[in-house]
C-alpha atoms as a PDB file:
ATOM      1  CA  UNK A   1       0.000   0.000   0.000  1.00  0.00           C
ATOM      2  CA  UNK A   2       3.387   2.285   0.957  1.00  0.00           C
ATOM      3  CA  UNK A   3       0.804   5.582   2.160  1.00  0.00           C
ATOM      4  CA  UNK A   4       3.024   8.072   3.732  1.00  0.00           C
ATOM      5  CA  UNK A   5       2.353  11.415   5.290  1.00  0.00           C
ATOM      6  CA  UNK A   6       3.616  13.933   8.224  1.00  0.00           C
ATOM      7  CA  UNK A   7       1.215  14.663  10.782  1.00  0.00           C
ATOM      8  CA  UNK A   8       0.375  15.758  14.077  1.00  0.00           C
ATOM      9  CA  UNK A   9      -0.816  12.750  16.169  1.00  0.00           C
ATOM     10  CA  UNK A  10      -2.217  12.259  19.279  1.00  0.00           C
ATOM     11  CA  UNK A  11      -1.933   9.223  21.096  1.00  0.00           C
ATOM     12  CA  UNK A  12      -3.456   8.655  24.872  1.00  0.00           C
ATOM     13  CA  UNK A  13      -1.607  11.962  26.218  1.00  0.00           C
ATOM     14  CA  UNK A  14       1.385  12.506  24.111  1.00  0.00           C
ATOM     15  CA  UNK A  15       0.992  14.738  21.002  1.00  0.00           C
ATOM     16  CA  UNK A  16       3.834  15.162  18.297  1.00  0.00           C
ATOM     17  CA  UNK A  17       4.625  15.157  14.788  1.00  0.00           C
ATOM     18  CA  UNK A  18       5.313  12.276  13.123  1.00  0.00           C
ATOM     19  CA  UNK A  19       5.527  10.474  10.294  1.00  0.00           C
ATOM     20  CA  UNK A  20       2.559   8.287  10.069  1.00  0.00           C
ATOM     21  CA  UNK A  21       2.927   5.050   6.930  1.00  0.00           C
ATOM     22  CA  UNK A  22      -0.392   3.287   6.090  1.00  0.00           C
ATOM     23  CA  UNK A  23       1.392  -0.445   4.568  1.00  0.00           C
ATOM     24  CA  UNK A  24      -1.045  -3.336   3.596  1.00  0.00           C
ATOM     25  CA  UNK A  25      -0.846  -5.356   7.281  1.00  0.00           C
ATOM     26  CA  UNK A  26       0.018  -2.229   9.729  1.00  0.00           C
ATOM     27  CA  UNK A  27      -0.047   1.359  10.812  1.00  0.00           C
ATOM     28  CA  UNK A  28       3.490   2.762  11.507  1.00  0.00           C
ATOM     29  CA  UNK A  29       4.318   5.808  13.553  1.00  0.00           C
ATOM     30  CA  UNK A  30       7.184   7.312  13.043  1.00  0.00           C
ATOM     31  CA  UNK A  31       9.046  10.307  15.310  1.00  0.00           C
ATOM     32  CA  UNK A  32       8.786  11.244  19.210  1.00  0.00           C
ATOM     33  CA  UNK A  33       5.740   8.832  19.112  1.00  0.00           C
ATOM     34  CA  UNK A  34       6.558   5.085  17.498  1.00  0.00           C
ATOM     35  CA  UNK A  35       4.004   2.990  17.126  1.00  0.00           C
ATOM     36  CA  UNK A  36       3.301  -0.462  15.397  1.00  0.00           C
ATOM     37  CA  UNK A  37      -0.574  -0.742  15.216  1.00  0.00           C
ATOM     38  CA  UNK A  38      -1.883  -3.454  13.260  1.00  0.00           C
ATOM     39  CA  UNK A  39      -4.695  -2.972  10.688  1.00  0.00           C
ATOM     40  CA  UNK A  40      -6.625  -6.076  12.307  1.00  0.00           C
ATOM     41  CA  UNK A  41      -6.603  -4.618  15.596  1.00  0.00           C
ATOM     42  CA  UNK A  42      -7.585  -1.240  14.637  1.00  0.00           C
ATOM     43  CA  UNK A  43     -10.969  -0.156  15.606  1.00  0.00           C
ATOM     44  CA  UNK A  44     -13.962   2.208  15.894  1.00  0.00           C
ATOM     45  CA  UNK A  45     -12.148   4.454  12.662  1.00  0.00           C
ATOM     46  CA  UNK A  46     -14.312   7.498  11.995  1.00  0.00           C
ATOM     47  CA  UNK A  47     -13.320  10.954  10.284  1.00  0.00           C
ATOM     48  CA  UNK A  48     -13.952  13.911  12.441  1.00  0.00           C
ATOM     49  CA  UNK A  49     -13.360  17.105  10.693  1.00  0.00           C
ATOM     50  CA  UNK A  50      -9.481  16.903   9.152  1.00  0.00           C
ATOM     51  CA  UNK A  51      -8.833  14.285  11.815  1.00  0.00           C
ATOM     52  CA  UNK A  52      -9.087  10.337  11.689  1.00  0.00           C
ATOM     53  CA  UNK A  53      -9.232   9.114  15.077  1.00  0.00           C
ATOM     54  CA  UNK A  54      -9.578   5.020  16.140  1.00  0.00           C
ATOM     55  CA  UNK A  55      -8.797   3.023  18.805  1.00  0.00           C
ATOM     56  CA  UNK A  56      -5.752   0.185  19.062  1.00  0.00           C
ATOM     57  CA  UNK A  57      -5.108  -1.887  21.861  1.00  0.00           C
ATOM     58  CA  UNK A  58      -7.010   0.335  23.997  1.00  0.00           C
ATOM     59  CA  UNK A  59      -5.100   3.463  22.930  1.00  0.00           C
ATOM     60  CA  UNK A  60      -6.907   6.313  21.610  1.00  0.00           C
ATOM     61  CA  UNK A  61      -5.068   7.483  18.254  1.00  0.00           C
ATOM     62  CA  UNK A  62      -6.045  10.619  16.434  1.00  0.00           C
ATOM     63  CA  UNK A  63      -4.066  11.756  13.355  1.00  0.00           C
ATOM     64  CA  UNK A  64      -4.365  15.375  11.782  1.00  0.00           C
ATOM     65  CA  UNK A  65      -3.994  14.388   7.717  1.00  0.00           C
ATOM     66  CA  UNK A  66      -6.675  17.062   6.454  1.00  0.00           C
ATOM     67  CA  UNK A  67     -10.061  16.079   5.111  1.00  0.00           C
ATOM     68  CA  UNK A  68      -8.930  14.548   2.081  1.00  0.00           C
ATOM     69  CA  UNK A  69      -6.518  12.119   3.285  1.00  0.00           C
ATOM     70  CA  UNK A  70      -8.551  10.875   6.457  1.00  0.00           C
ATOM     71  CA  UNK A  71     -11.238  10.335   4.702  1.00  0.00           C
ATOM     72  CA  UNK A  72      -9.259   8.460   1.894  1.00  0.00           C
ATOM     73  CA  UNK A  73      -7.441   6.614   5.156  1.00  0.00           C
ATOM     74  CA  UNK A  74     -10.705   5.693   6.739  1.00  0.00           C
ATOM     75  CA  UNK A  75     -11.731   3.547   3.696  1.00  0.00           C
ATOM     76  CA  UNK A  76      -8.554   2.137   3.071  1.00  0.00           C
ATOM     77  CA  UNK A  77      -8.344   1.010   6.631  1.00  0.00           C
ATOM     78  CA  UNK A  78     -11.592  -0.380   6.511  1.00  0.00           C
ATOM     79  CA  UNK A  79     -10.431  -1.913   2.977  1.00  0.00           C
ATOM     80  CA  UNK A  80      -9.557  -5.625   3.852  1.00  0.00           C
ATOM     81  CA  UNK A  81      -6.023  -6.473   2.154  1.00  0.00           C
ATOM     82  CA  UNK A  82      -5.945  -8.254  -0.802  1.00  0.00           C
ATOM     83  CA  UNK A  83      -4.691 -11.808   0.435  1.00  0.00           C
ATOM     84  CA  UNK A  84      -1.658 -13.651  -0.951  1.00  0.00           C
ATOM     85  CA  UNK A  85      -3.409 -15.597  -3.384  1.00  0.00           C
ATOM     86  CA  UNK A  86      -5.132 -12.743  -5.115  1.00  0.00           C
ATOM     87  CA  UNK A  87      -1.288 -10.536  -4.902  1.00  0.00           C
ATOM     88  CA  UNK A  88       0.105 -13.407  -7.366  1.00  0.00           C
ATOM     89  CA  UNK A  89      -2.752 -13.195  -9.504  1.00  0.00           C
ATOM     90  CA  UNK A  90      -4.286 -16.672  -8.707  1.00  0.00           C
ATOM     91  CA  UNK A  91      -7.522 -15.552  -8.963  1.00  0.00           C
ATOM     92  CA  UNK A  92     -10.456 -16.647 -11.083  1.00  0.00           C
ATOM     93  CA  UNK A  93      -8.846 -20.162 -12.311  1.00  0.00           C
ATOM     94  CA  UNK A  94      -5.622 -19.317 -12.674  1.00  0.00           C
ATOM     95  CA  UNK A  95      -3.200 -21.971 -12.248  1.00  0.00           C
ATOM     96  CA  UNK A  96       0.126 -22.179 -11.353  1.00  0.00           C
ATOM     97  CA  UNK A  97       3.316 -25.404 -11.665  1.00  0.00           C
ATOM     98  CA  UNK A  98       5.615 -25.013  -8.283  1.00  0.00           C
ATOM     99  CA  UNK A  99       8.974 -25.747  -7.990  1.00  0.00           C
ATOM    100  CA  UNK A 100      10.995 -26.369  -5.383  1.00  0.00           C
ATOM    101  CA  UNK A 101       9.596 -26.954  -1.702  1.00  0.00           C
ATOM    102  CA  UNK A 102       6.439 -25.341  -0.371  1.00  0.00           C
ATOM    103  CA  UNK A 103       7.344 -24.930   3.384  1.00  0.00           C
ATOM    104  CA  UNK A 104       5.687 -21.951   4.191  1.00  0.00           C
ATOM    105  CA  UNK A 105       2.098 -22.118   5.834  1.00  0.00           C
ATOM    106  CA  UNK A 106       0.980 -18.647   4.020  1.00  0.00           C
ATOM    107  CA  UNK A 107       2.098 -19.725   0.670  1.00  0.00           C
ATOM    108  CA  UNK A 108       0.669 -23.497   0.992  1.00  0.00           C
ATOM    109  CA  UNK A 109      -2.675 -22.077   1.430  1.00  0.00           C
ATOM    110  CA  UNK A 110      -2.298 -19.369  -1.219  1.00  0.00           C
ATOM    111  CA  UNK A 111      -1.728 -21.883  -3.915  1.00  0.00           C
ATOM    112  CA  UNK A 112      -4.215 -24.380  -2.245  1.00  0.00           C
ATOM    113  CA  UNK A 113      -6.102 -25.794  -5.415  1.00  0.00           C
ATOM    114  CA  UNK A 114      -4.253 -23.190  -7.522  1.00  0.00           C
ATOM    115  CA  UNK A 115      -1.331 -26.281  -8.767  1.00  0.00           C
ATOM    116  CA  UNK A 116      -1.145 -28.541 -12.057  1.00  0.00           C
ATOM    117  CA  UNK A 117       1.838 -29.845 -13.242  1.00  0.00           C
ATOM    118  CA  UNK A 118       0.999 -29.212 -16.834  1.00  0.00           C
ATOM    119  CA  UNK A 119       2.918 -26.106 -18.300  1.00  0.00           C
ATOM    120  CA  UNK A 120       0.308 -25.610 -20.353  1.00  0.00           C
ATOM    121  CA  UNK A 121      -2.154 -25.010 -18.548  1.00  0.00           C
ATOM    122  CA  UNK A 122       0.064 -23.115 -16.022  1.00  0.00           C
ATOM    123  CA  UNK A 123      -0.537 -19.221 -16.126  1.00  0.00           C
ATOM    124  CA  UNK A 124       2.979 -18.880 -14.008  1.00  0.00           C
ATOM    125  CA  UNK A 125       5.567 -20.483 -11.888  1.00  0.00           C
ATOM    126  CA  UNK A 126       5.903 -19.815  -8.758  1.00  0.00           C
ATOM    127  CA  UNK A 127       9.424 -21.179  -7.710  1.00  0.00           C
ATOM    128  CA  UNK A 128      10.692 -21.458  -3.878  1.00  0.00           C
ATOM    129  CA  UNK A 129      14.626 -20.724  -4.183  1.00  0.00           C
ATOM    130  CA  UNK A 130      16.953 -20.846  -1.725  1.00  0.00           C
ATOM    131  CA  UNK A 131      19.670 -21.224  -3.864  1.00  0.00           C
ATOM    132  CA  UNK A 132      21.322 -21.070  -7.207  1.00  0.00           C
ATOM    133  CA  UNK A 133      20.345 -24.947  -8.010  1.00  0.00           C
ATOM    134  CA  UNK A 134      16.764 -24.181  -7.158  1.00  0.00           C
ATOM    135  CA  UNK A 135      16.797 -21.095  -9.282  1.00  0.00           C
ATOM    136  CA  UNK A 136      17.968 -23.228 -12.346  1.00  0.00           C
ATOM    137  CA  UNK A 137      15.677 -25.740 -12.087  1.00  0.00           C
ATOM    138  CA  UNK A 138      13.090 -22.662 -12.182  1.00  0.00           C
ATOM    139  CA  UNK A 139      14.642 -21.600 -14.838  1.00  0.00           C
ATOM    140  CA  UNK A 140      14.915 -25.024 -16.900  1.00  0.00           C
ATOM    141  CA  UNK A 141      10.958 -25.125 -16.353  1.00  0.00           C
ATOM    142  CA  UNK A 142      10.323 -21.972 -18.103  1.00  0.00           C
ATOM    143  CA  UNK A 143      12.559 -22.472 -20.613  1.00  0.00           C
ATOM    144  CA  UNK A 144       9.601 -25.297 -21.781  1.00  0.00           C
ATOM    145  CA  UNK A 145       6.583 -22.377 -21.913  1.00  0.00           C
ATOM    146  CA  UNK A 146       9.226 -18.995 -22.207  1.00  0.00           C
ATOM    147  CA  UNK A 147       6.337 -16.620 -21.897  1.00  0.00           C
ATOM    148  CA  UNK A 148       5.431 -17.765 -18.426  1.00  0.00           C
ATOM    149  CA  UNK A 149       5.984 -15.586 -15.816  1.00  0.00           C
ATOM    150  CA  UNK A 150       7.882 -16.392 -12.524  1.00  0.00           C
ATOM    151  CA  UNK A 151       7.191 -15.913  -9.214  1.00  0.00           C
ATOM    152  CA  UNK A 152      10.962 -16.297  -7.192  1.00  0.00           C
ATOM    153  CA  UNK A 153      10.373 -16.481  -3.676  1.00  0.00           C
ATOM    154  CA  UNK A 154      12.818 -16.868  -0.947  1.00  0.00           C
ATOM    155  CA  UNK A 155      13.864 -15.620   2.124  1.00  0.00           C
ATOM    156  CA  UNK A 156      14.227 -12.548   3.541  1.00  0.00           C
ATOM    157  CA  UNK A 157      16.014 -10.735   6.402  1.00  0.00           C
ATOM    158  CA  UNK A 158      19.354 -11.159   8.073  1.00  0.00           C
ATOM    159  CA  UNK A 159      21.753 -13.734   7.393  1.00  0.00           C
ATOM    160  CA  UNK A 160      20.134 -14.657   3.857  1.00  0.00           C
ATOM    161  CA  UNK A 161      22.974 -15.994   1.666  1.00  0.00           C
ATOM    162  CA  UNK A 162      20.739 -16.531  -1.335  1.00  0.00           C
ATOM    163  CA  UNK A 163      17.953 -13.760  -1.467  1.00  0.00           C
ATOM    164  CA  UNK A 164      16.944 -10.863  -3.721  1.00  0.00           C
ATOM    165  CA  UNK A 165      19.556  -9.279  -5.134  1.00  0.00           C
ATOM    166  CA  UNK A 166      21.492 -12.466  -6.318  1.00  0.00           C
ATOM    167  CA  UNK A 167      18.077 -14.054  -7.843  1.00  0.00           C
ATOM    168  CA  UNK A 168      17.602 -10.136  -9.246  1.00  0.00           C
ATOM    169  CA  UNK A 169      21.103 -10.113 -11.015  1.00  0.00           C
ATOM    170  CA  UNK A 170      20.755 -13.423 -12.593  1.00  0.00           C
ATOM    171  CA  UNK A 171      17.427 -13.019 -13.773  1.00  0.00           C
ATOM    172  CA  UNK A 172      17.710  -9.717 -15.221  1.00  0.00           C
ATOM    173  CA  UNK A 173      20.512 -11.213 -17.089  1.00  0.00           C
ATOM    174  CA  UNK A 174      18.900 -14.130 -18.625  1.00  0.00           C
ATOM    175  CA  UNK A 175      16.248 -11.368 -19.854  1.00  0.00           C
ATOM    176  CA  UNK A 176      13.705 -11.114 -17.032  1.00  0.00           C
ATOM    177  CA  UNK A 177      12.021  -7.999 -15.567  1.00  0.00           C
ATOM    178  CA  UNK A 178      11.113  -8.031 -12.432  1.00  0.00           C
ATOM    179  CA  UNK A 179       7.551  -6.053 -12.385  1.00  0.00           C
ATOM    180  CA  UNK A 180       5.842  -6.743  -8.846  1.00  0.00           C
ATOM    181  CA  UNK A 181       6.936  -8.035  -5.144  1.00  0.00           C
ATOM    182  CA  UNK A 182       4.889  -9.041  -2.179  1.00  0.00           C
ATOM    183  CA  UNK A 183       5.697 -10.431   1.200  1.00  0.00           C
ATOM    184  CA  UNK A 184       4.270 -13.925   1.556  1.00  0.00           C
ATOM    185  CA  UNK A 185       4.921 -14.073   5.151  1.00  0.00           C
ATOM    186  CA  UNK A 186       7.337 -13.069   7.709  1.00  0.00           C
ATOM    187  CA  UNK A 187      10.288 -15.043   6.693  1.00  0.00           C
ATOM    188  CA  UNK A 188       9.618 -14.964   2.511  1.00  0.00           C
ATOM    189  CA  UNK A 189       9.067 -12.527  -0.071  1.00  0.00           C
ATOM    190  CA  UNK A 190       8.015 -12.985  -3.433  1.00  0.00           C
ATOM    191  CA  UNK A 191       8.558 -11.111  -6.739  1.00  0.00           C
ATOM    192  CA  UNK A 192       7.396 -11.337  -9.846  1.00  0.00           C
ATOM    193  CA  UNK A 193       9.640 -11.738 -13.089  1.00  0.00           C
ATOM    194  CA  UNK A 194       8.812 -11.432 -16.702  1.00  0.00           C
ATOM    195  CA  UNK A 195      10.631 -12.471 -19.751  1.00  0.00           C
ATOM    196  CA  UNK A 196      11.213  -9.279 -21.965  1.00  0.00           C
ATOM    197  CA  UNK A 197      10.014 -10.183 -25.550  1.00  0.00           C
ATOM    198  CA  UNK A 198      12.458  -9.720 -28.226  1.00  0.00           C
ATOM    199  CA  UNK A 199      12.055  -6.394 -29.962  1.00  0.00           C
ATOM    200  CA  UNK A 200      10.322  -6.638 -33.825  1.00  0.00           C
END
Protein backbone atom coordinates (compact mmCIF):
# COMPACT_ATOMS: atom_id res chain seq x y z
CA UNK A 1 0.00 0.00 0.00
CA UNK A 2 3.39 2.28 0.96
CA UNK A 3 0.80 5.58 2.16
CA UNK A 4 3.02 8.07 3.73
CA UNK A 5 2.35 11.41 5.29
CA UNK A 6 3.62 13.93 8.22
CA UNK A 7 1.22 14.66 10.78
CA UNK A 8 0.37 15.76 14.08
CA UNK A 9 -0.82 12.75 16.17
CA UNK A 10 -2.22 12.26 19.28
CA UNK A 11 -1.93 9.22 21.10
CA UNK A 12 -3.46 8.65 24.87
CA UNK A 13 -1.61 11.96 26.22
CA UNK A 14 1.38 12.51 24.11
CA UNK A 15 0.99 14.74 21.00
CA UNK A 16 3.83 15.16 18.30
CA UNK A 17 4.63 15.16 14.79
CA UNK A 18 5.31 12.28 13.12
CA UNK A 19 5.53 10.47 10.29
CA UNK A 20 2.56 8.29 10.07
CA UNK A 21 2.93 5.05 6.93
CA UNK A 22 -0.39 3.29 6.09
CA UNK A 23 1.39 -0.45 4.57
CA UNK A 24 -1.04 -3.34 3.60
CA UNK A 25 -0.85 -5.36 7.28
CA UNK A 26 0.02 -2.23 9.73
CA UNK A 27 -0.05 1.36 10.81
CA UNK A 28 3.49 2.76 11.51
CA UNK A 29 4.32 5.81 13.55
CA UNK A 30 7.18 7.31 13.04
CA UNK A 31 9.05 10.31 15.31
CA UNK A 32 8.79 11.24 19.21
CA UNK A 33 5.74 8.83 19.11
CA UNK A 34 6.56 5.08 17.50
CA UNK A 35 4.00 2.99 17.13
CA UNK A 36 3.30 -0.46 15.40
CA UNK A 37 -0.57 -0.74 15.22
CA UNK A 38 -1.88 -3.45 13.26
CA UNK A 39 -4.70 -2.97 10.69
CA UNK A 40 -6.62 -6.08 12.31
CA UNK A 41 -6.60 -4.62 15.60
CA UNK A 42 -7.59 -1.24 14.64
CA UNK A 43 -10.97 -0.16 15.61
CA UNK A 44 -13.96 2.21 15.89
CA UNK A 45 -12.15 4.45 12.66
CA UNK A 46 -14.31 7.50 11.99
CA UNK A 47 -13.32 10.95 10.28
CA UNK A 48 -13.95 13.91 12.44
CA UNK A 49 -13.36 17.10 10.69
CA UNK A 50 -9.48 16.90 9.15
CA UNK A 51 -8.83 14.28 11.82
CA UNK A 52 -9.09 10.34 11.69
CA UNK A 53 -9.23 9.11 15.08
CA UNK A 54 -9.58 5.02 16.14
CA UNK A 55 -8.80 3.02 18.81
CA UNK A 56 -5.75 0.18 19.06
CA UNK A 57 -5.11 -1.89 21.86
CA UNK A 58 -7.01 0.34 24.00
CA UNK A 59 -5.10 3.46 22.93
CA UNK A 60 -6.91 6.31 21.61
CA UNK A 61 -5.07 7.48 18.25
CA UNK A 62 -6.04 10.62 16.43
CA UNK A 63 -4.07 11.76 13.36
CA UNK A 64 -4.37 15.38 11.78
CA UNK A 65 -3.99 14.39 7.72
CA UNK A 66 -6.67 17.06 6.45
CA UNK A 67 -10.06 16.08 5.11
CA UNK A 68 -8.93 14.55 2.08
CA UNK A 69 -6.52 12.12 3.29
CA UNK A 70 -8.55 10.88 6.46
CA UNK A 71 -11.24 10.33 4.70
CA UNK A 72 -9.26 8.46 1.89
CA UNK A 73 -7.44 6.61 5.16
CA UNK A 74 -10.70 5.69 6.74
CA UNK A 75 -11.73 3.55 3.70
CA UNK A 76 -8.55 2.14 3.07
CA UNK A 77 -8.34 1.01 6.63
CA UNK A 78 -11.59 -0.38 6.51
CA UNK A 79 -10.43 -1.91 2.98
CA UNK A 80 -9.56 -5.62 3.85
CA UNK A 81 -6.02 -6.47 2.15
CA UNK A 82 -5.94 -8.25 -0.80
CA UNK A 83 -4.69 -11.81 0.44
CA UNK A 84 -1.66 -13.65 -0.95
CA UNK A 85 -3.41 -15.60 -3.38
CA UNK A 86 -5.13 -12.74 -5.12
CA UNK A 87 -1.29 -10.54 -4.90
CA UNK A 88 0.11 -13.41 -7.37
CA UNK A 89 -2.75 -13.20 -9.50
CA UNK A 90 -4.29 -16.67 -8.71
CA UNK A 91 -7.52 -15.55 -8.96
CA UNK A 92 -10.46 -16.65 -11.08
CA UNK A 93 -8.85 -20.16 -12.31
CA UNK A 94 -5.62 -19.32 -12.67
CA UNK A 95 -3.20 -21.97 -12.25
CA UNK A 96 0.13 -22.18 -11.35
CA UNK A 97 3.32 -25.40 -11.67
CA UNK A 98 5.61 -25.01 -8.28
CA UNK A 99 8.97 -25.75 -7.99
CA UNK A 100 10.99 -26.37 -5.38
CA UNK A 101 9.60 -26.95 -1.70
CA UNK A 102 6.44 -25.34 -0.37
CA UNK A 103 7.34 -24.93 3.38
CA UNK A 104 5.69 -21.95 4.19
CA UNK A 105 2.10 -22.12 5.83
CA UNK A 106 0.98 -18.65 4.02
CA UNK A 107 2.10 -19.73 0.67
CA UNK A 108 0.67 -23.50 0.99
CA UNK A 109 -2.68 -22.08 1.43
CA UNK A 110 -2.30 -19.37 -1.22
CA UNK A 111 -1.73 -21.88 -3.91
CA UNK A 112 -4.21 -24.38 -2.25
CA UNK A 113 -6.10 -25.79 -5.41
CA UNK A 114 -4.25 -23.19 -7.52
CA UNK A 115 -1.33 -26.28 -8.77
CA UNK A 116 -1.14 -28.54 -12.06
CA UNK A 117 1.84 -29.85 -13.24
CA UNK A 118 1.00 -29.21 -16.83
CA UNK A 119 2.92 -26.11 -18.30
CA UNK A 120 0.31 -25.61 -20.35
CA UNK A 121 -2.15 -25.01 -18.55
CA UNK A 122 0.06 -23.11 -16.02
CA UNK A 123 -0.54 -19.22 -16.13
CA UNK A 124 2.98 -18.88 -14.01
CA UNK A 125 5.57 -20.48 -11.89
CA UNK A 126 5.90 -19.81 -8.76
CA UNK A 127 9.42 -21.18 -7.71
CA UNK A 128 10.69 -21.46 -3.88
CA UNK A 129 14.63 -20.72 -4.18
CA UNK A 130 16.95 -20.85 -1.73
CA UNK A 131 19.67 -21.22 -3.86
CA UNK A 132 21.32 -21.07 -7.21
CA UNK A 133 20.35 -24.95 -8.01
CA UNK A 134 16.76 -24.18 -7.16
CA UNK A 135 16.80 -21.09 -9.28
CA UNK A 136 17.97 -23.23 -12.35
CA UNK A 137 15.68 -25.74 -12.09
CA UNK A 138 13.09 -22.66 -12.18
CA UNK A 139 14.64 -21.60 -14.84
CA UNK A 140 14.92 -25.02 -16.90
CA UNK A 141 10.96 -25.12 -16.35
CA UNK A 142 10.32 -21.97 -18.10
CA UNK A 143 12.56 -22.47 -20.61
CA UNK A 144 9.60 -25.30 -21.78
CA UNK A 145 6.58 -22.38 -21.91
CA UNK A 146 9.23 -19.00 -22.21
CA UNK A 147 6.34 -16.62 -21.90
CA UNK A 148 5.43 -17.76 -18.43
CA UNK A 149 5.98 -15.59 -15.82
CA UNK A 150 7.88 -16.39 -12.52
CA UNK A 151 7.19 -15.91 -9.21
CA UNK A 152 10.96 -16.30 -7.19
CA UNK A 153 10.37 -16.48 -3.68
CA UNK A 154 12.82 -16.87 -0.95
CA UNK A 155 13.86 -15.62 2.12
CA UNK A 156 14.23 -12.55 3.54
CA UNK A 157 16.01 -10.73 6.40
CA UNK A 158 19.35 -11.16 8.07
CA UNK A 159 21.75 -13.73 7.39
CA UNK A 160 20.13 -14.66 3.86
CA UNK A 161 22.97 -15.99 1.67
CA UNK A 162 20.74 -16.53 -1.33
CA UNK A 163 17.95 -13.76 -1.47
CA UNK A 164 16.94 -10.86 -3.72
CA UNK A 165 19.56 -9.28 -5.13
CA UNK A 166 21.49 -12.47 -6.32
CA UNK A 167 18.08 -14.05 -7.84
CA UNK A 168 17.60 -10.14 -9.25
CA UNK A 169 21.10 -10.11 -11.02
CA UNK A 170 20.76 -13.42 -12.59
CA UNK A 171 17.43 -13.02 -13.77
CA UNK A 172 17.71 -9.72 -15.22
CA UNK A 173 20.51 -11.21 -17.09
CA UNK A 174 18.90 -14.13 -18.63
CA UNK A 175 16.25 -11.37 -19.85
CA UNK A 176 13.70 -11.11 -17.03
CA UNK A 177 12.02 -8.00 -15.57
CA UNK A 178 11.11 -8.03 -12.43
CA UNK A 179 7.55 -6.05 -12.39
CA UNK A 180 5.84 -6.74 -8.85
CA UNK A 181 6.94 -8.04 -5.14
CA UNK A 182 4.89 -9.04 -2.18
CA UNK A 183 5.70 -10.43 1.20
CA UNK A 184 4.27 -13.92 1.56
CA UNK A 185 4.92 -14.07 5.15
CA UNK A 186 7.34 -13.07 7.71
CA UNK A 187 10.29 -15.04 6.69
CA UNK A 188 9.62 -14.96 2.51
CA UNK A 189 9.07 -12.53 -0.07
CA UNK A 190 8.02 -12.99 -3.43
CA UNK A 191 8.56 -11.11 -6.74
CA UNK A 192 7.40 -11.34 -9.85
CA UNK A 193 9.64 -11.74 -13.09
CA UNK A 194 8.81 -11.43 -16.70
CA UNK A 195 10.63 -12.47 -19.75
CA UNK A 196 11.21 -9.28 -21.96
CA UNK A 197 10.01 -10.18 -25.55
CA UNK A 198 12.46 -9.72 -28.23
CA UNK A 199 12.06 -6.39 -29.96
CA UNK A 200 10.32 -6.64 -33.82
Amino acid sequence: MGREVLARAEVGTKVAEVKVLLESHELILRGEIRRRLPRAEIEDVRVDGDRLRFTCAGEVVCLHLGSKVAEAWAKAIATPPPSLRAKLGLGKGAMAVLIGTCDDAALIEALEGALTGDLAKAAMIVARIDGPEDLAVARAAQARCPDLPVWAVYPKGKGVTYGDGPIRAALRDAGFRDTKSCAVSDRLTATRYNPTRPKA
